[in-house]
C-alpha atoms as a PDB file:
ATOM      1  CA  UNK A   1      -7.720   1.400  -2.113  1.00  0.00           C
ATOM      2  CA  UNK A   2      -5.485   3.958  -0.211  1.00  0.00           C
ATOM      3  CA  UNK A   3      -7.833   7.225  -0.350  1.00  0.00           C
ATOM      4  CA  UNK A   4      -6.905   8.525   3.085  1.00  0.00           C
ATOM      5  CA  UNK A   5      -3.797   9.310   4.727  1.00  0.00           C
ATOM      6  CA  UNK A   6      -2.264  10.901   7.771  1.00  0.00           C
ATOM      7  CA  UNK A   7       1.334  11.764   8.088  1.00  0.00           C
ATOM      8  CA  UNK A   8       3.132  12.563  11.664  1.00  0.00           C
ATOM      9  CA  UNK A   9       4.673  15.788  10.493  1.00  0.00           C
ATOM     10  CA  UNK A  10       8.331  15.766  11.427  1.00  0.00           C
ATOM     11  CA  UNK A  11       9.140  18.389  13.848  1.00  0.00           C
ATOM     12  CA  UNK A  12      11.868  20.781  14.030  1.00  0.00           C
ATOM     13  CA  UNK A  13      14.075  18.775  11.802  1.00  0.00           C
ATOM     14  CA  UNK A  14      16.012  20.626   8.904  1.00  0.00           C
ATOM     15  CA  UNK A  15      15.672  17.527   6.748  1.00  0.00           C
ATOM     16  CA  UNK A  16      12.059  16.018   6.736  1.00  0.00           C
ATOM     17  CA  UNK A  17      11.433  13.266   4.167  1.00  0.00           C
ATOM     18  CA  UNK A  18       9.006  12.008   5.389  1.00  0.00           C
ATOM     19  CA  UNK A  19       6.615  14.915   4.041  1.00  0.00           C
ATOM     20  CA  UNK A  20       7.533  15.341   0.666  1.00  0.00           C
ATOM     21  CA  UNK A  21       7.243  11.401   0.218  1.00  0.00           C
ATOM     22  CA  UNK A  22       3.842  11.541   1.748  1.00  0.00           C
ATOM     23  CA  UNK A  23       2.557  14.445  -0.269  1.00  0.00           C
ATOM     24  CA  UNK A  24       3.674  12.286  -3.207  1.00  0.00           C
ATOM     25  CA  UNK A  25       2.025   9.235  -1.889  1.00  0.00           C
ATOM     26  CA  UNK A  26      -1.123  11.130  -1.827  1.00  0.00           C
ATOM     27  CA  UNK A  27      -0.870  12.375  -5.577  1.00  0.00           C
ATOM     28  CA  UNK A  28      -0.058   8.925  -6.680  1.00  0.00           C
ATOM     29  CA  UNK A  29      -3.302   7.687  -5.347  1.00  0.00           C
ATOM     30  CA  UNK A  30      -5.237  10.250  -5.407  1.00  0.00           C
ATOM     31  CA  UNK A  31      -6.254  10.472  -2.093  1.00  0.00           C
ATOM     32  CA  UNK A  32      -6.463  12.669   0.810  1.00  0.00           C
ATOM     33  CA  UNK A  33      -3.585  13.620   3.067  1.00  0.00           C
ATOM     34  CA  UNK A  34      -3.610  14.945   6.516  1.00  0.00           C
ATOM     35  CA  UNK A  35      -1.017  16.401   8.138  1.00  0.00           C
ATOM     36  CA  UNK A  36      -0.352  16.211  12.119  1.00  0.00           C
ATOM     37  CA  UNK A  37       1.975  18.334  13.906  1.00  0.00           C
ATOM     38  CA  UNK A  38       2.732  18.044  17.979  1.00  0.00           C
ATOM     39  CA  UNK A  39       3.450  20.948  19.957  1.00  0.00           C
ATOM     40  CA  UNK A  40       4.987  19.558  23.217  1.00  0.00           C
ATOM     41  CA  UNK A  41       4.215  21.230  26.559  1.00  0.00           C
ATOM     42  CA  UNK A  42       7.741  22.061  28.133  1.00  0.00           C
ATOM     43  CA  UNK A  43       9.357  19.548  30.158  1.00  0.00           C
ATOM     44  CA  UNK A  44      10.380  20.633  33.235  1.00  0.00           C
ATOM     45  CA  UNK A  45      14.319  20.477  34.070  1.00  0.00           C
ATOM     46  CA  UNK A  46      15.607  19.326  37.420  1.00  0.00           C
ATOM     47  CA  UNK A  47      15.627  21.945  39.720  1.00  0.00           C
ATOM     48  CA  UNK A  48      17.597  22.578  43.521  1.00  0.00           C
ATOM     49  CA  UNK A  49      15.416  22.572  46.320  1.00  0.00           C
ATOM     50  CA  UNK A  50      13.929  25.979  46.905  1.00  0.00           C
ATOM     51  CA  UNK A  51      14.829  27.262  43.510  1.00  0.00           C
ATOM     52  CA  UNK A  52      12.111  28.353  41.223  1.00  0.00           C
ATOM     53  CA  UNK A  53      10.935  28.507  37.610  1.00  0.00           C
ATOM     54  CA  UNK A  54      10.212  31.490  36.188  1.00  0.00           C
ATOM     55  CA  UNK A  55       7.202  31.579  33.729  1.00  0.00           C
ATOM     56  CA  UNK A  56       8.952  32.972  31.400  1.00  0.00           C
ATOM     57  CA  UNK A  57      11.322  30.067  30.826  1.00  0.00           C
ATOM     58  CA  UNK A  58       7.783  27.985  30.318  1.00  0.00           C
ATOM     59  CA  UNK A  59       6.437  30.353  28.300  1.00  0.00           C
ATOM     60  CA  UNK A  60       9.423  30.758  25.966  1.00  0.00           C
ATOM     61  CA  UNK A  61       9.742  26.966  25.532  1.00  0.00           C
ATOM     62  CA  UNK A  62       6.251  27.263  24.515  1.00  0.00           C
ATOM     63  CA  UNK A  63       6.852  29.767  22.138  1.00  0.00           C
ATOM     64  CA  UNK A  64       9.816  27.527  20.594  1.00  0.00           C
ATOM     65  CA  UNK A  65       7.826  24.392  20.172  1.00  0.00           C
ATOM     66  CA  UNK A  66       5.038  26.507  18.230  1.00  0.00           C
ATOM     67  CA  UNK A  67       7.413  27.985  15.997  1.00  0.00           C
ATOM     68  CA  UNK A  68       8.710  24.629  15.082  1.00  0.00           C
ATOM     69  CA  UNK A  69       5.385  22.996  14.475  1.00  0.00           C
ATOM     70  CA  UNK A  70       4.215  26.106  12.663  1.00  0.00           C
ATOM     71  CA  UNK A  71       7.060  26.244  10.344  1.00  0.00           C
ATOM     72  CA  UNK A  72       6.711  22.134   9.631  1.00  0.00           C
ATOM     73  CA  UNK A  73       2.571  23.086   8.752  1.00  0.00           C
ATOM     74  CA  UNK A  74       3.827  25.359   6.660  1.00  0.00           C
ATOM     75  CA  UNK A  75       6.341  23.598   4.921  1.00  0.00           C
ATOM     76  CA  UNK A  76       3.693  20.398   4.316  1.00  0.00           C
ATOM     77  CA  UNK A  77       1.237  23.449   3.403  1.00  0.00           C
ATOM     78  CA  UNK A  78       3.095  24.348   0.750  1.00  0.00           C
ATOM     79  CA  UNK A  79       4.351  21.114  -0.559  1.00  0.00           C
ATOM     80  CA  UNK A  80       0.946  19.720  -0.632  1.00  0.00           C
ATOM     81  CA  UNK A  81      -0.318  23.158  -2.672  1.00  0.00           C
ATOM     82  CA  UNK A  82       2.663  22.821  -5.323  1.00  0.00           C
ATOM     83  CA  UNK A  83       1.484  19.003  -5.471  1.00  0.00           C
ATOM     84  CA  UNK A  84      -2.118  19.945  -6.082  1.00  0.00           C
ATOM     85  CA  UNK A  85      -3.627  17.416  -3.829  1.00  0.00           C
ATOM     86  CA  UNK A  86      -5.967  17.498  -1.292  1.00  0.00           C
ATOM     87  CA  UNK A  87      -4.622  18.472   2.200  1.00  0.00           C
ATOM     88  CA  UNK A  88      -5.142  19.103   5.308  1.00  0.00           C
ATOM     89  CA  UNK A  89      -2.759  20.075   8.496  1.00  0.00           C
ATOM     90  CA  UNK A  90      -3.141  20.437  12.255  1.00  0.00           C
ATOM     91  CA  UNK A  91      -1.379  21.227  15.326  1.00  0.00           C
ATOM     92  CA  UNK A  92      -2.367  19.508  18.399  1.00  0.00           C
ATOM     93  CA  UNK A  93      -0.621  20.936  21.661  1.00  0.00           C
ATOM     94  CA  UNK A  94       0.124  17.679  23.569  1.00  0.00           C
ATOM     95  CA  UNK A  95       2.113  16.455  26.734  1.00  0.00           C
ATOM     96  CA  UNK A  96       4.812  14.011  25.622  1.00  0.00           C
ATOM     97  CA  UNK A  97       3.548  11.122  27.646  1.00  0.00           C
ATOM     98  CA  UNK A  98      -0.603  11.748  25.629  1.00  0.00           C
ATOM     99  CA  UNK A  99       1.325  12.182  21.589  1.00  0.00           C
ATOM    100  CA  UNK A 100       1.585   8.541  20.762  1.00  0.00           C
ATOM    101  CA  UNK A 101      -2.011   7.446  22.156  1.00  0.00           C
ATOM    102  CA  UNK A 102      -3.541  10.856  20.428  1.00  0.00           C
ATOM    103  CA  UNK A 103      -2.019  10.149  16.973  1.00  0.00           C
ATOM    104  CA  UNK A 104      -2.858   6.635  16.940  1.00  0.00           C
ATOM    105  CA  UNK A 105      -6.685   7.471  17.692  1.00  0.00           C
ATOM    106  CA  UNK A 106      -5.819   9.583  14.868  1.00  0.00           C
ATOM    107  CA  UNK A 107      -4.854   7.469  12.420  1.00  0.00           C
ATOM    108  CA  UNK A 108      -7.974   5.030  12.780  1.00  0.00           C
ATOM    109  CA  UNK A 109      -9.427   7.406  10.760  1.00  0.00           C
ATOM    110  CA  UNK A 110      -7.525   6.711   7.586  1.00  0.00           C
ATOM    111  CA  UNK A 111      -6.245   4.060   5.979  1.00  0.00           C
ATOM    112  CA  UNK A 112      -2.482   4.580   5.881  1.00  0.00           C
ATOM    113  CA  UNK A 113      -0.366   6.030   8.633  1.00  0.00           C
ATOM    114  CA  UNK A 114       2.836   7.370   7.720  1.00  0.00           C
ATOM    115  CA  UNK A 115       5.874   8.073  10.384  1.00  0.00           C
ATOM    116  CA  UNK A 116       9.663   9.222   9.822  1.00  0.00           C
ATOM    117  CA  UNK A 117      12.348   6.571  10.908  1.00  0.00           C
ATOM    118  CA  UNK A 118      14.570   8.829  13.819  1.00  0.00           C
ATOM    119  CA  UNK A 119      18.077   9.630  13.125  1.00  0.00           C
ATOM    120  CA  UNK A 120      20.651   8.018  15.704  1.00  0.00           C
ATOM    121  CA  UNK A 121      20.942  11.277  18.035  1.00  0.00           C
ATOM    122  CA  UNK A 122      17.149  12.301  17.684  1.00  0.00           C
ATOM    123  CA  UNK A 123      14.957  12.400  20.492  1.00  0.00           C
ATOM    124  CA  UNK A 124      12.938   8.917  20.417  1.00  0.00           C
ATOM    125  CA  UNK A 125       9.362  10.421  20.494  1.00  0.00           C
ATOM    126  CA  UNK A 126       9.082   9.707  17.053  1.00  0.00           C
ATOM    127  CA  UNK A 127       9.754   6.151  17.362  1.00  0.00           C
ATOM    128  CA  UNK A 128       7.062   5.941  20.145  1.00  0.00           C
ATOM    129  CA  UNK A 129       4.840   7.242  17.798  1.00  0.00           C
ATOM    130  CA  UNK A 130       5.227   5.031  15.271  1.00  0.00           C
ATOM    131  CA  UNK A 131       4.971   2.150  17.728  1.00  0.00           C
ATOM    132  CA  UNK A 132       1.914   3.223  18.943  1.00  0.00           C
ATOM    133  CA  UNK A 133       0.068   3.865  16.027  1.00  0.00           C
ATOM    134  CA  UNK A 134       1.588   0.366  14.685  1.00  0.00           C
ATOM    135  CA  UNK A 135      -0.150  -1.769  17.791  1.00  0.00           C
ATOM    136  CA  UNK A 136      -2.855   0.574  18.841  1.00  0.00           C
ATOM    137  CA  UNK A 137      -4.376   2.379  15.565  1.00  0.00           C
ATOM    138  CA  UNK A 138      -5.285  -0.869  13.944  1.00  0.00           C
ATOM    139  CA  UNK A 139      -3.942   0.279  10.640  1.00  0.00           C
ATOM    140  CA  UNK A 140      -0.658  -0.476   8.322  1.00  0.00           C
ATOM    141  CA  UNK A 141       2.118   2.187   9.110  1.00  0.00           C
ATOM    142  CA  UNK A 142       4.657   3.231   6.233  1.00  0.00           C
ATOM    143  CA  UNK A 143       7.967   4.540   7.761  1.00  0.00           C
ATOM    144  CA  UNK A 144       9.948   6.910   5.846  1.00  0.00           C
ATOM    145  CA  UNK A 145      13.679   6.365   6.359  1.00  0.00           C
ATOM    146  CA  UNK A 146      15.649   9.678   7.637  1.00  0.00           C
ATOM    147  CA  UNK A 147      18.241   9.190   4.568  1.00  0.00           C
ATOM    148  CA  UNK A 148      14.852   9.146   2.200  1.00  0.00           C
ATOM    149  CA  UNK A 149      15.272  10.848  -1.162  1.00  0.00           C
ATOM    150  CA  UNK A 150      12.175  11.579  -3.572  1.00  0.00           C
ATOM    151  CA  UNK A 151       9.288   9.770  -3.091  1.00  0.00           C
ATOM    152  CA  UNK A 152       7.717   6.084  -3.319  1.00  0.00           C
ATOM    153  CA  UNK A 153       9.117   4.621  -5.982  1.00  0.00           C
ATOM    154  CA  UNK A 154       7.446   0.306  -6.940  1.00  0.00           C
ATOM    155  CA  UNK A 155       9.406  -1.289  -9.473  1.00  0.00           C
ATOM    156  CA  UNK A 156      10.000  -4.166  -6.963  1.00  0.00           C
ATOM    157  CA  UNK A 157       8.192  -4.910  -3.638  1.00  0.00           C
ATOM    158  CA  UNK A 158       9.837  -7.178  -0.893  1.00  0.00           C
ATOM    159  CA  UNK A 159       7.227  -9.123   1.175  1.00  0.00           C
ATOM    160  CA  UNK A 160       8.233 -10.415   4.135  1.00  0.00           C
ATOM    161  CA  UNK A 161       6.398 -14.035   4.887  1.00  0.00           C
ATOM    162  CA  UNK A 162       6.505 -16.174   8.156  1.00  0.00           C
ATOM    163  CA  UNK A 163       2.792 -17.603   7.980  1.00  0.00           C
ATOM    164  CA  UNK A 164       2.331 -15.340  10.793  1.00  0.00           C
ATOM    165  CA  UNK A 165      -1.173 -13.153  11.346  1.00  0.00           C
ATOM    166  CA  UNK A 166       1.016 -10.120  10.949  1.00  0.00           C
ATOM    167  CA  UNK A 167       2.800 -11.156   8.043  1.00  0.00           C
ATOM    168  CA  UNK A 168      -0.464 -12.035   6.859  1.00  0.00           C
ATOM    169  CA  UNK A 169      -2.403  -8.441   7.664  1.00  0.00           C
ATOM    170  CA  UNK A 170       0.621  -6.670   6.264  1.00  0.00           C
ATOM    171  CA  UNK A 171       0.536  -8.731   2.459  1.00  0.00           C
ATOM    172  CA  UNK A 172      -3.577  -7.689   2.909  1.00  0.00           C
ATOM    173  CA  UNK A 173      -2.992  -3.939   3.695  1.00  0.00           C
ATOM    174  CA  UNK A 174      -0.044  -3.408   1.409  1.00  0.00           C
ATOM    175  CA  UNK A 175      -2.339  -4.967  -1.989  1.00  0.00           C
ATOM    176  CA  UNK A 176      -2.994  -1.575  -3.266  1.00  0.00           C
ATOM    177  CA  UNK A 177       0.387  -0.986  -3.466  1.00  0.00           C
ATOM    178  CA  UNK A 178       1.702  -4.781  -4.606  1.00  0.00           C
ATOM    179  CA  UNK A 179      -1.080  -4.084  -7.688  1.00  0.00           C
ATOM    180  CA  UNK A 180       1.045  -1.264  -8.848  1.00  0.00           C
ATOM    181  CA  UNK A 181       4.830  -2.727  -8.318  1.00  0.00           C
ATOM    182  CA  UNK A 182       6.541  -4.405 -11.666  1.00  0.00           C
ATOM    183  CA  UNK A 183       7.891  -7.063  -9.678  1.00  0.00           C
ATOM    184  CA  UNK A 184       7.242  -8.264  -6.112  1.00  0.00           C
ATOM    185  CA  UNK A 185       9.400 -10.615  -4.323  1.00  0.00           C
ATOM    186  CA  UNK A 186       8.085 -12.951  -1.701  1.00  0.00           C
ATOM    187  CA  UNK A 187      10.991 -13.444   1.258  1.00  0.00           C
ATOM    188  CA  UNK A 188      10.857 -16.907   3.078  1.00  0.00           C
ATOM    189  CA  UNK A 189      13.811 -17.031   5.621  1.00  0.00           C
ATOM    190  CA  UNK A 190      14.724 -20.477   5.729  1.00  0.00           C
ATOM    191  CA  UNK A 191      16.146 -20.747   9.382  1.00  0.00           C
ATOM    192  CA  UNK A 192      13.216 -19.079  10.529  1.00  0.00           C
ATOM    193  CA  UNK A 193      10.362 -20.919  12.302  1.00  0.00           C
ATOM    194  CA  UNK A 194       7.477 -20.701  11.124  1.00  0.00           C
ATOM    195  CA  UNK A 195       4.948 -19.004  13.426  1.00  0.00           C
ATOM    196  CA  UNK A 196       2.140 -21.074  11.684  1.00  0.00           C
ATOM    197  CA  UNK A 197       1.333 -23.541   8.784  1.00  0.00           C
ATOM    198  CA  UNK A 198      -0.062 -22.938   5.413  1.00  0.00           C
ATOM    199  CA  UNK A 199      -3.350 -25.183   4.523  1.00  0.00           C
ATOM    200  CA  UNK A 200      -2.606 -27.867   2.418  1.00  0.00           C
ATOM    201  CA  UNK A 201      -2.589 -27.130  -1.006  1.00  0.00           C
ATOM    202  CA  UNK A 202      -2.798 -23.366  -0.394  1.00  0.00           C
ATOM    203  CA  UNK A 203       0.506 -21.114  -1.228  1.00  0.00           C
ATOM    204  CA  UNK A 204       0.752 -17.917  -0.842  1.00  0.00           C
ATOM    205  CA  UNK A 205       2.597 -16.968  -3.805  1.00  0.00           C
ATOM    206  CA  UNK A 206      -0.418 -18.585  -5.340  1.00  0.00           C
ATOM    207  CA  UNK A 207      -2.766 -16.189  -3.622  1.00  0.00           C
ATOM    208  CA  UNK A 208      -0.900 -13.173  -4.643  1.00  0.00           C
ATOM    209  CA  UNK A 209      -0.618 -14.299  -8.380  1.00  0.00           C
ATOM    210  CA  UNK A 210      -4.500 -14.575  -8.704  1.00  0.00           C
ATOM    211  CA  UNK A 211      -4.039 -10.669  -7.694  1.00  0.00           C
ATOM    212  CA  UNK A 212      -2.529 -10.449 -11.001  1.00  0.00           C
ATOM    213  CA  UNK A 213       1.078  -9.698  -8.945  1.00  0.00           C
ATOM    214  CA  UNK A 214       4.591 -11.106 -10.550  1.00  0.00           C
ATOM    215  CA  UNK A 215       5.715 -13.027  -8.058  1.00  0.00           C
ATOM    216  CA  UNK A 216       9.291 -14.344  -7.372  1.00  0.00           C
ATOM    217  CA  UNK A 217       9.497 -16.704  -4.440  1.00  0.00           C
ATOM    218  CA  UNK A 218      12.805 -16.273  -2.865  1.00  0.00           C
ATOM    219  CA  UNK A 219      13.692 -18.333   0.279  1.00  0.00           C
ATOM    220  CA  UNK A 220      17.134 -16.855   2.203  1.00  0.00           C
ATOM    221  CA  UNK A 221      19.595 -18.750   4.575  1.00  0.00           C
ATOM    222  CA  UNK A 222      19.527 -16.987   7.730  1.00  0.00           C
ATOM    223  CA  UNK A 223      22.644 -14.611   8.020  1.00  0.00           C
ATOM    224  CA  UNK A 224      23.709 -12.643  11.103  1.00  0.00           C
ATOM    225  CA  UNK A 225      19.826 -12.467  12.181  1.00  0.00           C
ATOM    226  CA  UNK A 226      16.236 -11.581  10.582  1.00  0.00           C
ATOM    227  CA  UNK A 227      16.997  -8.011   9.830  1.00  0.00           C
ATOM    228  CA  UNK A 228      20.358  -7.815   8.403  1.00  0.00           C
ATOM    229  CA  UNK A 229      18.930 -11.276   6.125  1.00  0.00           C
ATOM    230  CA  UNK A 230      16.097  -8.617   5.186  1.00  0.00           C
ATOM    231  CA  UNK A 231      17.704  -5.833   4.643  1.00  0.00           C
ATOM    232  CA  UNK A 232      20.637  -6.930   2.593  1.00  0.00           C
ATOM    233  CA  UNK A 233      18.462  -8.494   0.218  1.00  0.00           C
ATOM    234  CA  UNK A 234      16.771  -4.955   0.257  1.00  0.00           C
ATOM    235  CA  UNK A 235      20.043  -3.833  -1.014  1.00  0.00           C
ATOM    236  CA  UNK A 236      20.891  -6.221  -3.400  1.00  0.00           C
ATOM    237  CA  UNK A 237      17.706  -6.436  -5.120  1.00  0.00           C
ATOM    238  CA  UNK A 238      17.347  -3.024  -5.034  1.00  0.00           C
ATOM    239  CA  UNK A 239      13.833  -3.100  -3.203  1.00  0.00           C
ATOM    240  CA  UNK A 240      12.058   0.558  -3.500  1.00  0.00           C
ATOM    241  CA  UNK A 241       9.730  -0.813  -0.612  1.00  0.00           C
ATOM    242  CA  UNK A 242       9.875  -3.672   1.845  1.00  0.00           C
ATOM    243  CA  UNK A 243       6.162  -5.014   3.243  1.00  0.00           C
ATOM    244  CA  UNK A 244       6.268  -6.999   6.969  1.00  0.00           C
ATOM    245  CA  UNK A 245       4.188  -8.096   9.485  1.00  0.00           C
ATOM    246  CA  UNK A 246       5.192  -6.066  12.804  1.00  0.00           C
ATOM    247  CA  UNK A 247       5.807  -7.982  16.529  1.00  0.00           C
ATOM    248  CA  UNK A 248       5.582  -7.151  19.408  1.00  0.00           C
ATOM    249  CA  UNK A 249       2.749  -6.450  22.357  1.00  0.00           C
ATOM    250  CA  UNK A 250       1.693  -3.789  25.029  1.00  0.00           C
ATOM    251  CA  UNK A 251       2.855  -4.182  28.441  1.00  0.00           C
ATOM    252  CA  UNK A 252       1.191  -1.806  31.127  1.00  0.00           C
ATOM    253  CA  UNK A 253       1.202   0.771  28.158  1.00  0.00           C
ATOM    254  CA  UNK A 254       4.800   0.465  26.733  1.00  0.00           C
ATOM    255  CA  UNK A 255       5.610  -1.262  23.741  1.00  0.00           C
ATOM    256  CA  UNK A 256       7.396  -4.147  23.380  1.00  0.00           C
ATOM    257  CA  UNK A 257       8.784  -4.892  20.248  1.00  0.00           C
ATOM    258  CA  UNK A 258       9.865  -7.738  18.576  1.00  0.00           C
ATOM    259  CA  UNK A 259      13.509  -8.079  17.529  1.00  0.00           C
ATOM    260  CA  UNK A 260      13.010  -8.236  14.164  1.00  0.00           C
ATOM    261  CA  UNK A 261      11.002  -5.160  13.994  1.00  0.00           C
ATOM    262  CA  UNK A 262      13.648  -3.397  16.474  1.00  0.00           C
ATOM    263  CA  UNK A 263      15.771  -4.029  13.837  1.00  0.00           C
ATOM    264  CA  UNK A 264      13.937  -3.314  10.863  1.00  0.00           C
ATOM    265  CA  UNK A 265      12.983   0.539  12.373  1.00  0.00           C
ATOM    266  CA  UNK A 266      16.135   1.015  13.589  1.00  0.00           C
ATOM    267  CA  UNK A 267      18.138  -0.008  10.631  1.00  0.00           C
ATOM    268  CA  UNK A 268      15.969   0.183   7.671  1.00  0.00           C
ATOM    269  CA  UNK A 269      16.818   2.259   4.267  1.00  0.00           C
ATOM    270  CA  UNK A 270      13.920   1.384   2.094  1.00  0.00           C
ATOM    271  CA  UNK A 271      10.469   2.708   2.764  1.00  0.00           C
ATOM    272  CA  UNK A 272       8.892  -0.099   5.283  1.00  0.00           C
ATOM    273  CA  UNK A 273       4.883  -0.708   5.628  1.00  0.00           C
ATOM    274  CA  UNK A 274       4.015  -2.387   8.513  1.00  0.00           C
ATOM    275  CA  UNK A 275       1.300  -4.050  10.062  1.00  0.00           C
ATOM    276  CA  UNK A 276       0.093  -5.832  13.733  1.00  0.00           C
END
């Protein structure tokens, strides 16, 4: 059951989809929703030797990156009031380098994380958010593409399947949503390696059937590469929501991600959940 969930409140964006489809999220399962807003400490620009700062530039940054979290509380505020569900928000003043640990101690507390997908010429803090909460939270993430309209829609689910762990945690995590799709679609790539083998006599098509899931095994040649293979059967099948185990690791405390899920985040136009 999804009863709890946190969203990472886009910030100083005039579009924001990511809030109204979480505040929808929460209504359709009625559960919980908190929302999390970062105030950034200034960052301090290059300076000549023996010039100054005044504290009025700091304080004046400061000033800007309240506003901007204020007005995104109060925009979730209200959504999540004309919604009727239950809500919370908070604004955490944070350094840059201490957001992506903070929010994904955060989101251990719930059972869903969701994150926007950053536009092309947005700063990439976002993104390091959502890559931190995917490897270090220990939860399923659900990014909200930046060309999102409305909210989650489940006539048919696409789950991604490797035999990996991931691949494996992700199917797990996204059940509560599979149980309420009219169709799901299981994705083999066939030029893909397996990362492991299924037991004898066990399928996982099988597995999710005895959920009570329609499921439609579909195995795809390999086109330009994993992503583009996943994503243009996205678009053809008109997926509302594509499930996948994410890759990658955590070297010296930056993330490293796997080129499929590069791909996925960077390219993706249907709502994604993910899981390590």
């Amino acid at each position: 059951m999804i009863k709890d969930i946190v969203l990472n409140i886009p910030v100083g964006q005039d579009k924001a989809p990511a809030t109204p489809f979480a505040v929808a999220l929460a209504a359709l399962f009625q559960a919980h929703l908190a929302g999390v807003a970062f105030q950034f400490e200034p960052t301090l620009p290059p300076v000549d030797m023996g010039a100054s700062l005044s504290g009025r530039y700091l304080e004046q940054a400061r000033d800007m990156a309240r506003q901007q979290a204020d007005t995104a509380i109060t925009r979730f505020d209200e959504l999540a009031r004309r919604e009727g569900i239950s809500a919370e928000s908070h604004r955490f003043d944070v350094t840059t380098a201490g957001a992506p640990t903070r929010f994904a101690e955060i989101a251990r507390r719930f059972d869903l994380a969701v994150v926007q997908q950053i536009e092309p010429d947005q700063d990439a803090m976002d993104e390091i958010i959502a890559e931190s909460a995917l490897f270090d939270s220990g939860r399923p993430i659900l990014l909200v593409p930046y060309i999102q309209k409305g909210g989650l829609t489940l006539n048919r689910v696409s789950v991604c399947w490797d035999g990996s762990r991931a691949a494996t945690r992700a199917a797990a995590d996204a059940m509560p949503l599979l149980k309420r799709a009219k169709a799901v679609d299981l994705i083999v790539i066939e030029n893909d390696r397996p990362k492991s083998e299924d037991f004898p006599g066990i399928d996982i098509a099988q597995h999710l059937a005895r959920h009570d899931l329609k499921v439609d095994l579909k195995r795809l040649p390999m086109t330009t590469d994993v992503p583009t293979t996943i994503l243009n059967f996205a678009a053809d099948a008109a997926t509302d929501l594509v499930v996948m185990g994410g890759y990658g690791h955590s070297r010296l405390r930056e993330f490293v991600l796997g080129g499929a899920t590069r791909g996925i985040m960077q390219a993706m136009t249907v709502p994604t959940l993910m899981s390590h």
